[in-house]
Protein backbone atom coordinates (compact mmCIF):
# COMPACT_ATOMS: atom_id res chain seq x y z
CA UNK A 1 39.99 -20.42 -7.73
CA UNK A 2 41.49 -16.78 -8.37
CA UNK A 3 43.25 -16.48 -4.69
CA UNK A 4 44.22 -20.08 -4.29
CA UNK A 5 47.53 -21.16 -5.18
CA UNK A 6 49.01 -24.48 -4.08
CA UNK A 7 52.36 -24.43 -2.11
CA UNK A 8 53.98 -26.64 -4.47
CA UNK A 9 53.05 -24.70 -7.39
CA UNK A 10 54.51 -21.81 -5.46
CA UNK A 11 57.54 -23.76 -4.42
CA UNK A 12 58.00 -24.82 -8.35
CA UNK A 13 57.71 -21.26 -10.26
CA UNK A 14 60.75 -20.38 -7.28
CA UNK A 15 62.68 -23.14 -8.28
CA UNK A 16 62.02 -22.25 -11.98
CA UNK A 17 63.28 -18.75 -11.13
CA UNK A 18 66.23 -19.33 -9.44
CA UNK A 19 67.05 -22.02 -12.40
CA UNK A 20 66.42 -19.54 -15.07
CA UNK A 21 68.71 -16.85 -13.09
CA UNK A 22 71.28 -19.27 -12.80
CA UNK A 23 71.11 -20.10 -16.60
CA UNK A 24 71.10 -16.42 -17.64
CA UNK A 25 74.14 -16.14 -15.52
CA UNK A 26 76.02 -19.57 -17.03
CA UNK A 27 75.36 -17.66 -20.58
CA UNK A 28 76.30 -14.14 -19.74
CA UNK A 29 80.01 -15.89 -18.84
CA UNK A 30 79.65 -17.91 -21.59
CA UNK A 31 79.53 -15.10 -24.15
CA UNK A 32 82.29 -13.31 -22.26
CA UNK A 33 84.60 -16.49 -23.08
CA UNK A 34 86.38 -16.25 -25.81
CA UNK A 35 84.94 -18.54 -28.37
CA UNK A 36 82.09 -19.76 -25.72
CA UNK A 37 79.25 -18.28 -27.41
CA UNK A 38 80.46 -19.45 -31.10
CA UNK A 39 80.42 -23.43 -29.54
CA UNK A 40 77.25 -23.38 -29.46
CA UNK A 41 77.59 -25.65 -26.45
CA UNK A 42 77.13 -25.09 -23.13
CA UNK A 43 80.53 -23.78 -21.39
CA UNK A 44 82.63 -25.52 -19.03
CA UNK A 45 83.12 -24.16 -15.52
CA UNK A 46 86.80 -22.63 -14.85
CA UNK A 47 88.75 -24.26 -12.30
CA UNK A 48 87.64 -23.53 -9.17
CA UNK A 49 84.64 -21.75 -9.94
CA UNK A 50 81.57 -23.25 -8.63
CA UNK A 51 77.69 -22.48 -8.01
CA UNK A 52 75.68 -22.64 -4.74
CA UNK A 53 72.46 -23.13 -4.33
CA UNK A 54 70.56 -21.84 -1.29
CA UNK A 55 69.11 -24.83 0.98
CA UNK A 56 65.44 -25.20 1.95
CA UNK A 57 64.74 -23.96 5.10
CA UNK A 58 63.87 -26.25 7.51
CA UNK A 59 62.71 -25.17 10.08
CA UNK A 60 60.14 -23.09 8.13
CA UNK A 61 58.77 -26.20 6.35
CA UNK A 62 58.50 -27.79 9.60
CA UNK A 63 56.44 -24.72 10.80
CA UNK A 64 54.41 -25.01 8.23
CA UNK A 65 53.85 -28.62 8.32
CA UNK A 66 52.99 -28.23 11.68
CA UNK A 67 50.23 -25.25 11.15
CA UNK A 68 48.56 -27.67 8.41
CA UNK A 69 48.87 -30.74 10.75
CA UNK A 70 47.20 -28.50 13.60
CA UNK A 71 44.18 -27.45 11.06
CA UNK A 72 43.66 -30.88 10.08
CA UNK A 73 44.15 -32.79 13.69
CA UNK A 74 42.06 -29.95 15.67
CA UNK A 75 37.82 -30.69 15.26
CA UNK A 76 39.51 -34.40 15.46
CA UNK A 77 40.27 -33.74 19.13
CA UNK A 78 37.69 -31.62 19.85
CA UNK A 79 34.25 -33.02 18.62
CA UNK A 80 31.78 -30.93 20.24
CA UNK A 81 29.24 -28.15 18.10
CA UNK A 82 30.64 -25.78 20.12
CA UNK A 83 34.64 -26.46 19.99
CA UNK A 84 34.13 -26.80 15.88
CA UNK A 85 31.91 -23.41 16.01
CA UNK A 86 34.60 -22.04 17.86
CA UNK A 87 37.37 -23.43 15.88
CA UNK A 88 35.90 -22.28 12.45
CA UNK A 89 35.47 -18.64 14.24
CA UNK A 90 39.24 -19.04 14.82
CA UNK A 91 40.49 -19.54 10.72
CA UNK A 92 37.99 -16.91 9.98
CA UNK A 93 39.23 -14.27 12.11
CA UNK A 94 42.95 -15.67 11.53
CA UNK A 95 42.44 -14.42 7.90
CA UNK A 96 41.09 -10.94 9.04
CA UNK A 97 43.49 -10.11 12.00
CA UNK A 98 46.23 -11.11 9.12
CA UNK A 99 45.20 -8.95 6.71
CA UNK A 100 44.52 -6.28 9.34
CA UNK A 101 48.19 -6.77 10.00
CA UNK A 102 49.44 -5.73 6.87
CA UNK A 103 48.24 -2.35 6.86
CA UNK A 104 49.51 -1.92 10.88
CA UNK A 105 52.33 -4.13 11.17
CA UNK A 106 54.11 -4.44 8.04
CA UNK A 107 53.06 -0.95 6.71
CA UNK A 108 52.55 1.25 9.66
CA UNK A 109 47.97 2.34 8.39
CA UNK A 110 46.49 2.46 11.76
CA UNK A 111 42.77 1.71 10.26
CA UNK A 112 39.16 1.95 12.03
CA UNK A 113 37.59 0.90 9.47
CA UNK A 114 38.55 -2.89 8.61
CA UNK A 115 35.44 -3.99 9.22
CA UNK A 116 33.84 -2.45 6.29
CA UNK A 117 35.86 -4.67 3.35
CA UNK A 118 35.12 -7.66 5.76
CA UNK A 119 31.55 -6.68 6.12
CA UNK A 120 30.91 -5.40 2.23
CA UNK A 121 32.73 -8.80 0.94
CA UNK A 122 30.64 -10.90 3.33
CA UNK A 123 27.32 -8.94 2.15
CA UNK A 124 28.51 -9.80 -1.47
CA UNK A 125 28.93 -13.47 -0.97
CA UNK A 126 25.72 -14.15 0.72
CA UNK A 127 24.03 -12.33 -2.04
CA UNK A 128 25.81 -14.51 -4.27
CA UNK A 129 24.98 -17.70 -2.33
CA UNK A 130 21.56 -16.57 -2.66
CA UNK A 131 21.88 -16.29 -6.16
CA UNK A 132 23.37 -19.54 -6.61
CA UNK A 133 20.79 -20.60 -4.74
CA UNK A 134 17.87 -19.87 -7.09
CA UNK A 135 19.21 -21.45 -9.57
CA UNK A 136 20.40 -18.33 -11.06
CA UNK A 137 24.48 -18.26 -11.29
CA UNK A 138 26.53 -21.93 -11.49
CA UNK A 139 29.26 -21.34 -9.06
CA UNK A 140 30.36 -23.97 -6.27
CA UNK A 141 29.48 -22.64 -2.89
CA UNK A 142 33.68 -23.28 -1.52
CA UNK A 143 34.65 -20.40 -4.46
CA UNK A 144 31.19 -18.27 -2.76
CA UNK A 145 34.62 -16.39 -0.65
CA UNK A 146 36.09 -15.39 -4.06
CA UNK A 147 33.39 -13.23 -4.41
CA UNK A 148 33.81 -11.82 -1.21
CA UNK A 149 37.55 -11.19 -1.71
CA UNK A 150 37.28 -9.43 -5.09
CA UNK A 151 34.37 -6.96 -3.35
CA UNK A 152 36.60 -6.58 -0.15
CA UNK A 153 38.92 -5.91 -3.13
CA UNK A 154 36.95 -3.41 -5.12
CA UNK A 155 35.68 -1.17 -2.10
CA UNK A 156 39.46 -1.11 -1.14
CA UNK A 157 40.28 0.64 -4.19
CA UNK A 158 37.48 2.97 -3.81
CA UNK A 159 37.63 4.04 -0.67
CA UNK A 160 42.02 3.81 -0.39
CA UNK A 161 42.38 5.86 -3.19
CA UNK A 162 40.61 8.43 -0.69
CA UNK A 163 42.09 7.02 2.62
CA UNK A 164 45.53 6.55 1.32
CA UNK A 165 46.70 9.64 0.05
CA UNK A 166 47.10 10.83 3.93
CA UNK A 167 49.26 8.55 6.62
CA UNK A 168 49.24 8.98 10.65
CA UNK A 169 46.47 10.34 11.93
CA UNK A 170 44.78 11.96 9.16
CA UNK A 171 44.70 8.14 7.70
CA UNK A 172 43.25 6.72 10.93
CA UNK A 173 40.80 9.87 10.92
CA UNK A 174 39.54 9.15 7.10
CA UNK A 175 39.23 5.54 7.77
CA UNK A 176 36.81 6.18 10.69
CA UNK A 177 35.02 8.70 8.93
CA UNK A 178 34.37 6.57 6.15
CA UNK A 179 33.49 3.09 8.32
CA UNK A 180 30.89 5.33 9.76
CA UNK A 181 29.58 6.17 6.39
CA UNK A 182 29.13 3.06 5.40
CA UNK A 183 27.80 2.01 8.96
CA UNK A 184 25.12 4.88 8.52
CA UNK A 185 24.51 3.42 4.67
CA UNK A 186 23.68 0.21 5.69
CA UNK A 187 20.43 1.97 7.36
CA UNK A 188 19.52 3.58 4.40
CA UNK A 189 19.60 0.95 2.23
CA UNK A 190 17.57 -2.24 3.35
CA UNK A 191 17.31 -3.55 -0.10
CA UNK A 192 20.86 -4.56 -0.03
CA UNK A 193 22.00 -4.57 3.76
CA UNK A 194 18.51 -6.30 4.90
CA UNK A 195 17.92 -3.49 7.52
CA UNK A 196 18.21 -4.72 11.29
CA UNK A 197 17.54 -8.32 10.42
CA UNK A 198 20.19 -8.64 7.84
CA UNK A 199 20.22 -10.93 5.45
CA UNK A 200 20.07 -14.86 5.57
CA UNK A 201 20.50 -17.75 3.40
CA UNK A 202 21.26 -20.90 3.00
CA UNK A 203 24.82 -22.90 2.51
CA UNK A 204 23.47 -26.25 1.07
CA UNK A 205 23.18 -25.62 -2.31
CA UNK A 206 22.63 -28.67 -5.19
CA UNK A 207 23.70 -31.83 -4.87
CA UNK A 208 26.80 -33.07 -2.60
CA UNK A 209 29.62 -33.92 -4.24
CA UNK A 210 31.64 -36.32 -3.01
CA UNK A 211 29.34 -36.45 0.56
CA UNK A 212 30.00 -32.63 0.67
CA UNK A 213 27.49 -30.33 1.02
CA UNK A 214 28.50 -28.31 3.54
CA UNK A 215 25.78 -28.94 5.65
CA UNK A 216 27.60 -30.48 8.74
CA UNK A 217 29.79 -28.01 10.53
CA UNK A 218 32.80 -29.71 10.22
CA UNK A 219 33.31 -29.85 6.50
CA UNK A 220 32.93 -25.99 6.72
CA UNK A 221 35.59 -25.92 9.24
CA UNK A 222 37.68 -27.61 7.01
CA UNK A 223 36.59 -25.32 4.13
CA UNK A 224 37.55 -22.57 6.32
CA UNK A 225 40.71 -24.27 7.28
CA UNK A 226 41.61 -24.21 3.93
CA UNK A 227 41.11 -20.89 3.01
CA UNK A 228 42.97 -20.20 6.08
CA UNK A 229 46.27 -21.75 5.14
CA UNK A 230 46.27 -20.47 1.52
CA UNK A 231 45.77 -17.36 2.84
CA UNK A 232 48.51 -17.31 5.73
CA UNK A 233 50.54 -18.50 3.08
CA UNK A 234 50.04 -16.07 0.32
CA UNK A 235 50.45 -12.90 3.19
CA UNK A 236 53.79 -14.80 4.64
CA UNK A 237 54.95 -14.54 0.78
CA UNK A 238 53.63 -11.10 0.08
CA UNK A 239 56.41 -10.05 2.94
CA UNK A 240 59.30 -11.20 0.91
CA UNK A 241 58.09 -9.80 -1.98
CA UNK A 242 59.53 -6.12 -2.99
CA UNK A 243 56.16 -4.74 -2.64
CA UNK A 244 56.62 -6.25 0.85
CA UNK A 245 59.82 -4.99 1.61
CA UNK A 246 58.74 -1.72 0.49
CA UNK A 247 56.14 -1.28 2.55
CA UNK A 248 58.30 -1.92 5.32
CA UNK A 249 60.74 0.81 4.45
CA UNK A 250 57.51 2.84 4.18
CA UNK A 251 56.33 2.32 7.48
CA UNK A 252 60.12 2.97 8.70
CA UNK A 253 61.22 6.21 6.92
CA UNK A 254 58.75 7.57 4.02
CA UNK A 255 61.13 10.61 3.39
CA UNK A 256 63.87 8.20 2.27
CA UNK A 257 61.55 5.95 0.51
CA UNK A 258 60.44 9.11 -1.81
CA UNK A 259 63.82 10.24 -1.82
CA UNK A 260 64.47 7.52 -3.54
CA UNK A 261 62.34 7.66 -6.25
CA UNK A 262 58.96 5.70 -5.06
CA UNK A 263 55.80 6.64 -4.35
CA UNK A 264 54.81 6.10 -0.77
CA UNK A 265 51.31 7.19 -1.63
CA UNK A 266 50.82 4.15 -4.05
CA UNK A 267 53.00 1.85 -2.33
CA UNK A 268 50.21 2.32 0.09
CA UNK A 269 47.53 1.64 -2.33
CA UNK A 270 48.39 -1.20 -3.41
CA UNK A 271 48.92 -2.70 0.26
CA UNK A 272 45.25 -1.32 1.69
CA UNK A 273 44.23 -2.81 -1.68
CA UNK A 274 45.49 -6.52 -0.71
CA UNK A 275 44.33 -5.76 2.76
CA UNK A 276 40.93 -5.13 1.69
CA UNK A 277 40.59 -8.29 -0.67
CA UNK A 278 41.89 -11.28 1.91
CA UNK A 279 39.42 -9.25 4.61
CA UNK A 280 37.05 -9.80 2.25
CA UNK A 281 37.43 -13.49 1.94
CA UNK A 282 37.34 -13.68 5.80
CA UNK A 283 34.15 -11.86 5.26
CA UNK A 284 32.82 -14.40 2.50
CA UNK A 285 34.17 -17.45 5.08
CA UNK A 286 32.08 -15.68 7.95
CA UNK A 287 28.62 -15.55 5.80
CA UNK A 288 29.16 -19.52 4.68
CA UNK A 289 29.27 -19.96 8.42
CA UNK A 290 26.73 -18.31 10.23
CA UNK A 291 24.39 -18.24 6.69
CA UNK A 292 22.98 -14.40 8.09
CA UNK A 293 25.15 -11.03 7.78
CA UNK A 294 24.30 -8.07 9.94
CA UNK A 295 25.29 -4.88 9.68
CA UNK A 296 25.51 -4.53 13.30
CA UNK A 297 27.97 -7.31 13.50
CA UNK A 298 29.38 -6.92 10.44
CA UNK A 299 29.82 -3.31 9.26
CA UNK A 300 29.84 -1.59 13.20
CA UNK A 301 33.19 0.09 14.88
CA UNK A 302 32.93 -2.35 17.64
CA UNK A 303 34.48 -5.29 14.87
CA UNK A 304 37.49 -2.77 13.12
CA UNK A 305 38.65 -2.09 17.25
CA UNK A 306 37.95 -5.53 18.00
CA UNK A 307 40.63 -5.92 15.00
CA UNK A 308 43.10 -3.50 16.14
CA UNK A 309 42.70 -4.74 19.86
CA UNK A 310 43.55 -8.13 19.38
CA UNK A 311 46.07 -8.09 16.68
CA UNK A 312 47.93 -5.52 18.51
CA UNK A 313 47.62 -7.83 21.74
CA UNK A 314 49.00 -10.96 19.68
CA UNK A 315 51.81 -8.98 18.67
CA UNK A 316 51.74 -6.83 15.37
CA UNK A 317 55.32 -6.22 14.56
CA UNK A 318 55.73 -9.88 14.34
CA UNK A 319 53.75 -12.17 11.22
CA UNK A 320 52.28 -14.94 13.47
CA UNK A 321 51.57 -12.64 16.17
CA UNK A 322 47.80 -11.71 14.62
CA UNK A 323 46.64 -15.94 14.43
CA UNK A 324 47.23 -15.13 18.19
CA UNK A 325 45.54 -12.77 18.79
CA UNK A 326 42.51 -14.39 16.98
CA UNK A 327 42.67 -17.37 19.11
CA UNK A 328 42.10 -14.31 21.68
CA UNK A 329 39.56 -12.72 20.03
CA UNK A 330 37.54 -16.12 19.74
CA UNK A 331 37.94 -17.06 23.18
CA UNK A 332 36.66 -13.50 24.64
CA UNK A 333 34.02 -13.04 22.52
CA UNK A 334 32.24 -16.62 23.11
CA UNK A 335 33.83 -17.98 26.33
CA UNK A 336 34.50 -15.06 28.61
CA UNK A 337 31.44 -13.20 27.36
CA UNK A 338 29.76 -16.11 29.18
CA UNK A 339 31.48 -16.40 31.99
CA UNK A 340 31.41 -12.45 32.99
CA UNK A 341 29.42 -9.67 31.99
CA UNK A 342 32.28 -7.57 32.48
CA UNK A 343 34.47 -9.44 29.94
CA UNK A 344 35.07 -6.04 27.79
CA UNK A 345 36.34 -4.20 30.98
CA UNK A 346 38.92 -7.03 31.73
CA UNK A 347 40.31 -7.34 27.92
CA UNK A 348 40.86 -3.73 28.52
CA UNK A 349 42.61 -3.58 31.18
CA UNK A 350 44.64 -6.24 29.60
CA UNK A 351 45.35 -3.91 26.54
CA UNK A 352 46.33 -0.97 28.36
CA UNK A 353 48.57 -3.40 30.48
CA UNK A 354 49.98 -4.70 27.41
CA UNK A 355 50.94 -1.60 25.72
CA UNK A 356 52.61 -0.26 29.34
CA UNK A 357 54.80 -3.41 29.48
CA UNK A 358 54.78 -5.13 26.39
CA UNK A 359 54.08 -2.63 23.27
CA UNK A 360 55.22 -6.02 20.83
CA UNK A 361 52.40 -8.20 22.30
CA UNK A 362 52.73 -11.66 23.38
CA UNK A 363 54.43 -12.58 20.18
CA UNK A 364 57.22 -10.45 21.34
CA UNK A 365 57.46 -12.04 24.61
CA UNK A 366 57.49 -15.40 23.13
CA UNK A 367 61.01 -14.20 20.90
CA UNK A 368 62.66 -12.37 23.38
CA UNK A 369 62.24 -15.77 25.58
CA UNK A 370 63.29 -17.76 22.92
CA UNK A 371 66.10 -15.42 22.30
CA UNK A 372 67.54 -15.89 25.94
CA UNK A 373 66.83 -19.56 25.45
CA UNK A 374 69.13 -20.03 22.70
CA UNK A 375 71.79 -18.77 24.30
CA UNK A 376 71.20 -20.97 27.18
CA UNK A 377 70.02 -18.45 30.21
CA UNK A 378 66.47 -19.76 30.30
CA UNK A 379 67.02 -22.07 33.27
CA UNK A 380 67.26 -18.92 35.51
CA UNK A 381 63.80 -17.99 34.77
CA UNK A 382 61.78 -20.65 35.70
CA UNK A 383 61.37 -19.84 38.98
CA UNK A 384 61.22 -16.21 38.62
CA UNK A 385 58.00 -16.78 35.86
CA UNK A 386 56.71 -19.16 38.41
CA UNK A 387 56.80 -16.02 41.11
CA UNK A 388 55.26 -13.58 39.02
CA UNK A 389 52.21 -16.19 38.00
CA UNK A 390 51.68 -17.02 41.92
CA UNK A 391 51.54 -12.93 42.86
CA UNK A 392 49.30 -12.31 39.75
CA UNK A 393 46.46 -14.77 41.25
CA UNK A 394 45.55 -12.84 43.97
CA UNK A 395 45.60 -9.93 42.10
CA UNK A 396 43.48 -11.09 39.82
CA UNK A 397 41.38 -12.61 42.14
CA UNK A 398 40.72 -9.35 43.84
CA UNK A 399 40.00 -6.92 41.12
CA UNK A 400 37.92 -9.50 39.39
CA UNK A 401 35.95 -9.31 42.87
CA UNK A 402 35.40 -5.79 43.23
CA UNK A 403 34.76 -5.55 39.73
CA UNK A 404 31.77 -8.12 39.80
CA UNK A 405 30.53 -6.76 42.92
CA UNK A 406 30.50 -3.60 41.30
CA UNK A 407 28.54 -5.13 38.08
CA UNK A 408 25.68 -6.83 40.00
CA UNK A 409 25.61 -3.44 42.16
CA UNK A 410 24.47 -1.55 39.22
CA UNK A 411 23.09 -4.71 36.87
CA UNK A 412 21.61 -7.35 38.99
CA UNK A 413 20.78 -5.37 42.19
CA UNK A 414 17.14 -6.89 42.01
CA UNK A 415 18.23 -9.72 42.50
CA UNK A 416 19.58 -9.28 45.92
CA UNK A 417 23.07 -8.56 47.35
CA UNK A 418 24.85 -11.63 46.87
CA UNK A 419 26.12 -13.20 43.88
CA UNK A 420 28.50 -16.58 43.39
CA UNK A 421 31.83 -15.50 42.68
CA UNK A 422 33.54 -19.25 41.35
CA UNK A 423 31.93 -20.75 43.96
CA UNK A 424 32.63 -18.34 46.54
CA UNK A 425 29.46 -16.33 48.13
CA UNK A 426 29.82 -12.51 48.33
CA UNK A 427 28.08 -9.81 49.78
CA UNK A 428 27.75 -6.56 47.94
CA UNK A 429 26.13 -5.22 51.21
CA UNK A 430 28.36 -6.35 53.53
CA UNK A 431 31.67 -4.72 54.02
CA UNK A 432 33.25 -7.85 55.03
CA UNK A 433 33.07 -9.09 51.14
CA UNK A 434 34.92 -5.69 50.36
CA UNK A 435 37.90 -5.47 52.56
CA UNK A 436 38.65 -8.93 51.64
CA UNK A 437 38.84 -8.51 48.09
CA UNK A 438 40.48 -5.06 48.72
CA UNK A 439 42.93 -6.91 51.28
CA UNK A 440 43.65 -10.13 48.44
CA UNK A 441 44.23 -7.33 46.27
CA UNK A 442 46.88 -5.46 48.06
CA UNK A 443 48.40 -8.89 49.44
CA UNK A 444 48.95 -9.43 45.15
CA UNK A 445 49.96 -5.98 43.97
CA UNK A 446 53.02 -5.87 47.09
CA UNK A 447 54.03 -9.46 46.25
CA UNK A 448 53.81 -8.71 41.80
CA UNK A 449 56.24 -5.79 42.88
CA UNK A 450 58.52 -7.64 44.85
CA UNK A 451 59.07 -10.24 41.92
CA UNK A 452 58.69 -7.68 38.92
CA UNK A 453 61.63 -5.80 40.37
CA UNK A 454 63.60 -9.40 41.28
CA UNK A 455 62.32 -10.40 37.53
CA UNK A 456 63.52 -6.78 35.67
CA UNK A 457 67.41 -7.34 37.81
CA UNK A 458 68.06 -11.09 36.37
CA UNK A 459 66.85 -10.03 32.80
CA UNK A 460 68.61 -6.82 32.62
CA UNK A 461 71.89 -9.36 33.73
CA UNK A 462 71.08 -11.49 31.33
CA UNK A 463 70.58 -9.27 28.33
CA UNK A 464 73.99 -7.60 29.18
CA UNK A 465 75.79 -11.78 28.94
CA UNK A 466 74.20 -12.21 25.95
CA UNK A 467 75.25 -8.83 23.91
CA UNK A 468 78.81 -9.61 25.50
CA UNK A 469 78.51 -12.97 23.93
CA UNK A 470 77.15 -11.44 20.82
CA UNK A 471 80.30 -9.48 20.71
CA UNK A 472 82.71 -12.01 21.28
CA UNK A 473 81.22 -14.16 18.53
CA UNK A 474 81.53 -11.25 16.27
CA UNK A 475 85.51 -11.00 17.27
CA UNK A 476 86.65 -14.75 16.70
């Protein structure tokens, strides 16, 4: 398996590394000795001259453990077709909203056009499955997401060498131009898109080995789980690489970057290239899965925003922030799309409420709480977060009112003027259905004030104790 490298084979070629670093550095004062490079022996260390070796971290293994444990424990506790469906949704679109994230997080690409090296790579693997299928091509259906990741891969390469030459706008422009391109392709060529139907096919392929055939929907969760944790893993290290750190000076300050001596334009590449070929494997993952790929599902503008919504929403500047935002992504497109017709509208509203108040996501929100945790000004919070929950109820109980009201004005009006609001009957004729939701609303919006302003006085206090503390750590 091309993409799949083992953490301990990871954590051994670092150890190897820092080993052969170390040695190099033992010889280089070896030779330097006088006589130590004619001993022929290895040279003794000078008094008071020793070498330090960097502990493991912790806390990041037990992070990690923890994100494996969760994958393994979670269709465990939830059993149902629907919570493993859901669940396997979740790794997929943990692998896309990751590798979404390095183009807008770590490198600053605002893209439209994800969906298209999702889409192509997951349109490439179910062709291949179907191959494998017939008989045709010997390849074990768990490395059918290679495929997908090397054409994710290959259409990256294409179409960035186009894409990335520009950044800003005119790189968010070209991206949309050429996701509708490809959208408008798919049309054109039913041979190899399957036209509005798509095309299908079949996961259980030749014999089972070892009871697996990926027939039940579990072991392709666990499949997918897999792939999702390599993955996650391979992006995490991709950030400390020098590429990585690159890109991040890229996104920061280009003109220094080239002042330097690189080449922002190819630094660029190379990223949109990665991008493309882990978005690929998502795709790959998602055709296993659901056995069909559609190009309206698949290829449309509707999945690259759905992207950029939700990883921005989970927090893009930080590296777990996207797997948030996929768990987001998940739940509104299969559980609130039930519940509301409306769900679309709402997750908007959330956005643009996000990006007023909290531009970092809920990732950020999570680290700037942790922050004033660590310095031990949490405990004045609780009550004030328990204040700002109780105001937001009626105010979401209100607008969600009106707004339903409004939906089964212009949806469902044939099917009289009331609808069942959680239980609650309202009247969309009656005005007494109206002021109430209008009154529930105003009730929430005066009382969210009251707090948000009570909230915004005891954080500003306690940002200012914890920079003074800051400082006098710094002093001592």
């Amino acid at each position: 398996m091309a993409a799949v490298i083992p953490p301990t084979v990871a954590t051994t070629a670092a150890t190897v590394a820092v080993t052969t670093a170390v040695n190099a550095t033992i010889a280089a004062n070896a030779s330097a000795t006088p006589g130590g490079a004619a001993a022929g022996r290895p040279p003794r260390a000078r008094r008071g001259e020793t070498y330090h070796f960097k502990p493991h971290n912790v806390g990041r293994w037990l992070i990690w453990g923890f994100y494996a444990l969760v994958l393994i424990v979670a269709p465990l506790m939830w059993t149902s077709s629907l919570a493993q469906t859901m669940l396997s949704q979740i790794g997929i679109a943990i692998i896309a909203c990751l590798s979404y994230n390095l183009l807008l997080g770590q490198g600053g690409m605002l893209s439209f056009g994800h969906a298209v090296y999702s889409g192509l790579g997951a349109y490439l693997a179910i062709h291949t499955l179907n191959v494998v299928g017939a008989g045709q091509l010997a390849l074990p259906v768990s490395l059918v997401p290679i495929v997908g990741g090397f054409a994710g891969l290959f259409f990256a390469a294409l179409f960035g060498y186009v894409s990335t030459k520009k950044s800003g706008t005119p790189f968010a422009m070209i991206t949309l131009g050429l996701a509708e391109l490809i959208w408008s392709m798919s049309l054109m060529l039913p041979e190899f898109f399957g036209g509005e139907g798509g095309i299908s096919s079949n996961r259980v392929v030749g014999k089972a080995v070892w009871g697996i055939s990926f027939g039940p929907q579990i072991q392709v969760y666990y499949l997918i789980a897999i792939y999702a944790f390599v993955c996650t893993a391979l992006l995490f290290a991709f950030t400390r690489t020098p590429l990585g750190r690159m890109l991040n000076a890229v996104r920061d300050n280009p003109e220094r970057v080239e002042f330097i001596g690189y080449n922002t334009q190819r630094v660029r590449y190379f990223a949109f290239i990665i991008a493309g070929f882990f978005a690929g494997i998502g795709g790959g993952l998602a055709s296993i899965n659901f056995e069909i790929v559609n190009a309206a599902d698949s290829l449309n503008a509707v999945r690259s925003g759905g992207y950029l919504l939700f990883t921005f929403l989970g927090g893009a500047v930080f590296f777990f922030g996207p797997m948030i935002g996929a768990v987001l992504l998940v739940f509104a497109s299969i559980l609130l799309s039930e519940l509301s017709k409306a769900w679309q509208l709402y997750f908007g509203l959330v956005f643009v409420f996000m990006v007023m108040f909290a531009p970092g996501g809920i990732a950020s929100l999570i680290m700037m709480n942790l922050r004033v945790a660590k310095f031990g000004k949490f405990d004045r919070f609780w009550w004030l977060y328990l204040a700002l929950a109780a105001a937001l109820v009626p105010v979401v109980i209100g607008a969600a009112a009106l707004i339903e009201m409004i939906y089964h004005i212009q949806l469902n009006a044939a099917m009289g003027s009331r609808l069942n609001f959680f239980g609650v009957s309202l009247d969309t004729a009656g005005m007494g259905s109206w002021l109430g939701a209008v009154a529930i609303l105003a009730i929430g919006l005066g009382a969210l004030e009251v707090a948000r302003r009570r909230f915004v006085r005891v954080w500003g206090q306690a940002q200012e104790e914890i920079e003074t503390e800051i400082k006098r750590r710094e002093a001592a």
